[in-house]
N, C-alpha and C. Protein backbone atom coordinates (compact mmCIF):
# COMPACT_ATOMS: atom_id res chain seq x y z
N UNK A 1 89.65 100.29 106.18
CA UNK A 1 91.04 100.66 106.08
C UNK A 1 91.29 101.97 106.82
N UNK A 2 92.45 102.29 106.47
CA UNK A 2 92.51 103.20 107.91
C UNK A 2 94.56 104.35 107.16
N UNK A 3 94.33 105.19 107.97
CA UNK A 3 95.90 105.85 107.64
C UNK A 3 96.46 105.65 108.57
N UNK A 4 97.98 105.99 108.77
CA UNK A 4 98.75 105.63 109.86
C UNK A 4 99.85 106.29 109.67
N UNK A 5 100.12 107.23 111.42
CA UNK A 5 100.91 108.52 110.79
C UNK A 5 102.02 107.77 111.90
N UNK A 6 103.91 108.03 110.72
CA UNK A 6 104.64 107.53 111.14
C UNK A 6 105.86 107.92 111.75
N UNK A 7 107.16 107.46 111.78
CA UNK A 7 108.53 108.06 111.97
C UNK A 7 108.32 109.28 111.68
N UNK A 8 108.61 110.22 110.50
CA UNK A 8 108.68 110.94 110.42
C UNK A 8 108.00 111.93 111.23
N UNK A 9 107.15 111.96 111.92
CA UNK A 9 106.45 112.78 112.97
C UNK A 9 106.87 113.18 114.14
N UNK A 10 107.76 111.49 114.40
CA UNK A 10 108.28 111.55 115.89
C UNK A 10 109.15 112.98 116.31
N UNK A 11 108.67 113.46 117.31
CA UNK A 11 109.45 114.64 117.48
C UNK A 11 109.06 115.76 116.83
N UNK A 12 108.39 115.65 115.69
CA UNK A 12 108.12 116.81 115.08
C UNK A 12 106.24 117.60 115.44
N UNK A 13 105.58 116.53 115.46
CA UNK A 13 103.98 117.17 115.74
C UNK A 13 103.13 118.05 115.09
N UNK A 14 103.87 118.01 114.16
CA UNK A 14 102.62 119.32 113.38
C UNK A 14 101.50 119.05 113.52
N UNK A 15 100.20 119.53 113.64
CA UNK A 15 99.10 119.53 113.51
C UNK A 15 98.10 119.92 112.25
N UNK A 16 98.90 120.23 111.01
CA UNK A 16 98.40 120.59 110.04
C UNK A 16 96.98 119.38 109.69
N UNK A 17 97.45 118.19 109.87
CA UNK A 17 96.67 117.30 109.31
C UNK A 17 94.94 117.42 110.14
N UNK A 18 95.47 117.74 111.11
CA UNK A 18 94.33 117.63 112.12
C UNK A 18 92.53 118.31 112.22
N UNK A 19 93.27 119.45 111.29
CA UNK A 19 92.27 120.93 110.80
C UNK A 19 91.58 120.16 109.83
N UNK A 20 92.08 119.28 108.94
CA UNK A 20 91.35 119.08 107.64
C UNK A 20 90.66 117.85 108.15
N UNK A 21 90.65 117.11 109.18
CA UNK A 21 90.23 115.38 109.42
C UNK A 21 88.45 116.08 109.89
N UNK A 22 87.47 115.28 109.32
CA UNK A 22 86.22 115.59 109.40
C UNK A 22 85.39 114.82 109.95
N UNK A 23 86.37 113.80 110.55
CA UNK A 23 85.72 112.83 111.98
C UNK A 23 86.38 112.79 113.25
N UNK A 24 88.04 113.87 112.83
CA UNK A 24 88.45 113.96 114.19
C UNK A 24 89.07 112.19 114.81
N UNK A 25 89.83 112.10 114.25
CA UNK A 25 90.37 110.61 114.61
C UNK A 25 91.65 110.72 114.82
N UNK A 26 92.39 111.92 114.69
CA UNK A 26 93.38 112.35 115.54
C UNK A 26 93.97 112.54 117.16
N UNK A 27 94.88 111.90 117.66
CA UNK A 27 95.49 112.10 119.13
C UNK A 27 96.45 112.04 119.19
N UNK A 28 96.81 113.04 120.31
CA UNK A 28 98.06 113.96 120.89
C UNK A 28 99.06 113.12 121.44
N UNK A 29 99.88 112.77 121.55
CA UNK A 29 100.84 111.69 121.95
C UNK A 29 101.69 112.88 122.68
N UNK A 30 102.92 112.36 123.20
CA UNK A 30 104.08 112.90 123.65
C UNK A 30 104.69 113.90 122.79
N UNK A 31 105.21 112.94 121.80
CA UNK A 31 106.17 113.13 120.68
C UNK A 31 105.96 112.70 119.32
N UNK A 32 104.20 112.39 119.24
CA UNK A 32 103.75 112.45 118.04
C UNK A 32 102.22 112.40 118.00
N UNK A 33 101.69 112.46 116.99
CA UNK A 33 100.28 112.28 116.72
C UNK A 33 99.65 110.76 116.35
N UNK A 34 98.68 110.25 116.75
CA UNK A 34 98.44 109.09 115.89
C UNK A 34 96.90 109.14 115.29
N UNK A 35 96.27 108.29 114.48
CA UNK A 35 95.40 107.83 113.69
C UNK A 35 94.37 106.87 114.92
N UNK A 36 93.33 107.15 115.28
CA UNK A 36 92.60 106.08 115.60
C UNK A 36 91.85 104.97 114.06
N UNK A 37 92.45 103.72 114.29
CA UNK A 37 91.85 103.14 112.96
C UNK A 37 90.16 102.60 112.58
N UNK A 38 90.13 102.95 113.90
CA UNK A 38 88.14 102.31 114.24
C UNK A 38 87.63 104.08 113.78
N UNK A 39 88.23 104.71 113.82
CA UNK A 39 87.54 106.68 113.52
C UNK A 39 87.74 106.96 112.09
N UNK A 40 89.09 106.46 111.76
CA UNK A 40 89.63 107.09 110.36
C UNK A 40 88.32 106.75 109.55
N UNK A 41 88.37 107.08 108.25
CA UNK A 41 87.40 107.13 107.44
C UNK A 41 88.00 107.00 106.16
N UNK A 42 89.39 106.71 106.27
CA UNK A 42 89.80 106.75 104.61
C UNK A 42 90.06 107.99 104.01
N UNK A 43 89.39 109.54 104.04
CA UNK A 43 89.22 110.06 102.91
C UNK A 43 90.41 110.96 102.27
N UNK A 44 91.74 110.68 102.88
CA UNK A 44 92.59 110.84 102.71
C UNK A 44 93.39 112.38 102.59
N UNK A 45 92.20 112.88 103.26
CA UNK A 45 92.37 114.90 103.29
C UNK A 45 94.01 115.57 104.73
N UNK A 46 94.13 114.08 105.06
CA UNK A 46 95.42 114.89 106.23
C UNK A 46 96.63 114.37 105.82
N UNK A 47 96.84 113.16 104.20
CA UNK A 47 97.63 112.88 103.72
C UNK A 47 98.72 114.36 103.24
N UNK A 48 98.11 114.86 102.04
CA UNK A 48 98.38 116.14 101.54
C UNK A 48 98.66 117.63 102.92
N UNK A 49 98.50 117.26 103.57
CA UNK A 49 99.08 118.49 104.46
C UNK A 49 100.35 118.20 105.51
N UNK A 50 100.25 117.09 105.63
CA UNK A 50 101.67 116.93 106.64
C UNK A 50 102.93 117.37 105.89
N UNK A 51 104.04 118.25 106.81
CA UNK A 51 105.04 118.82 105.88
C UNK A 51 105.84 117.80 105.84
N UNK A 52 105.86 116.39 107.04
CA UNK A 52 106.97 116.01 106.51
C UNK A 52 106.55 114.12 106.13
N UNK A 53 105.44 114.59 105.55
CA UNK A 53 105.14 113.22 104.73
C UNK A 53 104.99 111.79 105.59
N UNK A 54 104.55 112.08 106.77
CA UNK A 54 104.36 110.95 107.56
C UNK A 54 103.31 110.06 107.59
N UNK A 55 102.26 110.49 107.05
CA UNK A 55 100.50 109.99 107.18
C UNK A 55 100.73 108.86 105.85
N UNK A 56 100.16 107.87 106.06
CA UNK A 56 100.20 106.91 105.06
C UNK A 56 99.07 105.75 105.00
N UNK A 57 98.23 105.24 104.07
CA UNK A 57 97.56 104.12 103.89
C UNK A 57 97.88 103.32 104.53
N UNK A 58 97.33 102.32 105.34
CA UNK A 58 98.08 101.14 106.34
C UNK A 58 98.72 100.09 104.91
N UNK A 59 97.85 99.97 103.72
CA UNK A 59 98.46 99.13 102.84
C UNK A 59 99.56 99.50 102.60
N UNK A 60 100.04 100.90 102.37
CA UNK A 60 101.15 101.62 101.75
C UNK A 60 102.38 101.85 102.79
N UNK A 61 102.41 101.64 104.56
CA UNK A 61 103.29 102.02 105.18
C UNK A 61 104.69 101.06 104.40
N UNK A 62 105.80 102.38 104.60
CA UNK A 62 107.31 101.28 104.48
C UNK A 62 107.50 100.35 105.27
N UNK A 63 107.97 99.22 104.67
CA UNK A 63 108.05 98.00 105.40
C UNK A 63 108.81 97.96 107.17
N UNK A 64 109.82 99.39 107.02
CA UNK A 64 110.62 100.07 108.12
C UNK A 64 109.79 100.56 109.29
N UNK A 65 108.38 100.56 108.51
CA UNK A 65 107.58 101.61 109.73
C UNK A 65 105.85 100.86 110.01
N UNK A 66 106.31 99.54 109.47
CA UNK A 66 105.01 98.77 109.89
C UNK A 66 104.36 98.65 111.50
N UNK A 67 105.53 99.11 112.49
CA UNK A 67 105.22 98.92 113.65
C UNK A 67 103.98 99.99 114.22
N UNK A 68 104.14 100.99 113.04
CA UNK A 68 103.62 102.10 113.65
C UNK A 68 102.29 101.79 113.20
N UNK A 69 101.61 100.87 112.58
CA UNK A 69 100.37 100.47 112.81
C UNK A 69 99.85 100.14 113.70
N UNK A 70 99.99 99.11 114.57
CA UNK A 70 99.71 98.63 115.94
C UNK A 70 100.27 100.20 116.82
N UNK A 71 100.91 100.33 116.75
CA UNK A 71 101.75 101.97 117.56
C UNK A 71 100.12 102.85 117.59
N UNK A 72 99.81 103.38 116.44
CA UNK A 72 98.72 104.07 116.26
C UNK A 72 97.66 103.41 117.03
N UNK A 73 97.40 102.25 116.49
CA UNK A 73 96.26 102.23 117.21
C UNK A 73 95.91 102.06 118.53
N UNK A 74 97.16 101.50 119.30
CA UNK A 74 97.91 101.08 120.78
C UNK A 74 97.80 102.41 121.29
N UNK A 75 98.00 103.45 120.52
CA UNK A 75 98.12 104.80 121.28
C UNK A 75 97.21 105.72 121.47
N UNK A 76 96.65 105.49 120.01
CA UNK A 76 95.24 106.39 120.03
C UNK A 76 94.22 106.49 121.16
N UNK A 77 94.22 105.27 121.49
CA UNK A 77 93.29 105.27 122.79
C UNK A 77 93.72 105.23 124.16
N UNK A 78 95.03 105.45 124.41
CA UNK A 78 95.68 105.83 125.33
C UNK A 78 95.32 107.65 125.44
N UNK A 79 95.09 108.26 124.02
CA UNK A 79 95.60 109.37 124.53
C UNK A 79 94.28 110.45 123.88
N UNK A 80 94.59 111.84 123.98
CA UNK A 80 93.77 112.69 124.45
C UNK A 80 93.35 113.61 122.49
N UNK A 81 91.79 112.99 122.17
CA UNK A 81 91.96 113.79 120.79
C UNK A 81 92.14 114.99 120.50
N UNK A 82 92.65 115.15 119.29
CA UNK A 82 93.29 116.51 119.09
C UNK A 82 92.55 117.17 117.89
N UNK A 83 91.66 118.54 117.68
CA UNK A 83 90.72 119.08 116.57
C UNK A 83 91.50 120.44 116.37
N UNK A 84 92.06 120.97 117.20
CA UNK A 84 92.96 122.36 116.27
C UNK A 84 94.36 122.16 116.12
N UNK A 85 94.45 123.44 115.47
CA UNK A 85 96.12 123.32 115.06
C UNK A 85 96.98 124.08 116.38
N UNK A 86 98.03 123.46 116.37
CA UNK A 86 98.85 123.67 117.48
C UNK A 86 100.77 123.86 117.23
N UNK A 87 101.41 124.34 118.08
CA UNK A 87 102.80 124.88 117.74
C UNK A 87 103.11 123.71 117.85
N UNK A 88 103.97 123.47 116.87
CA UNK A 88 104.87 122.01 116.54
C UNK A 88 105.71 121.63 117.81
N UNK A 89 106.44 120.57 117.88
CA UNK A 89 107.59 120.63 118.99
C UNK A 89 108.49 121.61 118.74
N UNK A 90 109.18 121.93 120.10
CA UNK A 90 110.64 123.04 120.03
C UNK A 90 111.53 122.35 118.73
N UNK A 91 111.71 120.83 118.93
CA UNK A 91 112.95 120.39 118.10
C UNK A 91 112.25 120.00 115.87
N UNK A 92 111.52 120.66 116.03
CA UNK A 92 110.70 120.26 114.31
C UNK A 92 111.47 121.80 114.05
């Protein structure tokens, strides 16, 4: 199983979650972060730090934001991993 970070991110980017992930299964998108689901590990330590509640259990995503499962994982490996914390977007 795997987490999957959603809407709520878009545009915003915090990196809080990123500091606490201890396999590093985090990547940098445009205008958001995603979850690699083959890296995640479950242990649910970047749930509790996102400010705006985006990171979620793939069982648990809102039915509104199921896309962003395939999204995550479609993207993750498009893009470049991310291990420190970094300035949010201008618009968060």
């Amino acid at each position: 199983m795997t987490h999957v970070v959603t809407q709520p991110c878009v545009g915003c980017r915090y990196t809080d979650c990123v500091v606490v992930c201890p396999v590093e299964c985090f990547y940098e998108g445009e205008k958001m972060l995603y979850i690699h689901p083959e890296e995640c590990i479950d242990c649910e330590a970047c749930v509790a730090e996102c400010p705006v509640e985006a990171i979620f259990h793939e069982d648990n995503v809102p039915d509104d934001w199921k896309s962003f499962i395939e999204l995550n994982a479609e993207m993750a490996s498009k893009s470049t991993v991310i291990t420190e914390k970094k300035k949010p977007l201008a618009d968060s």
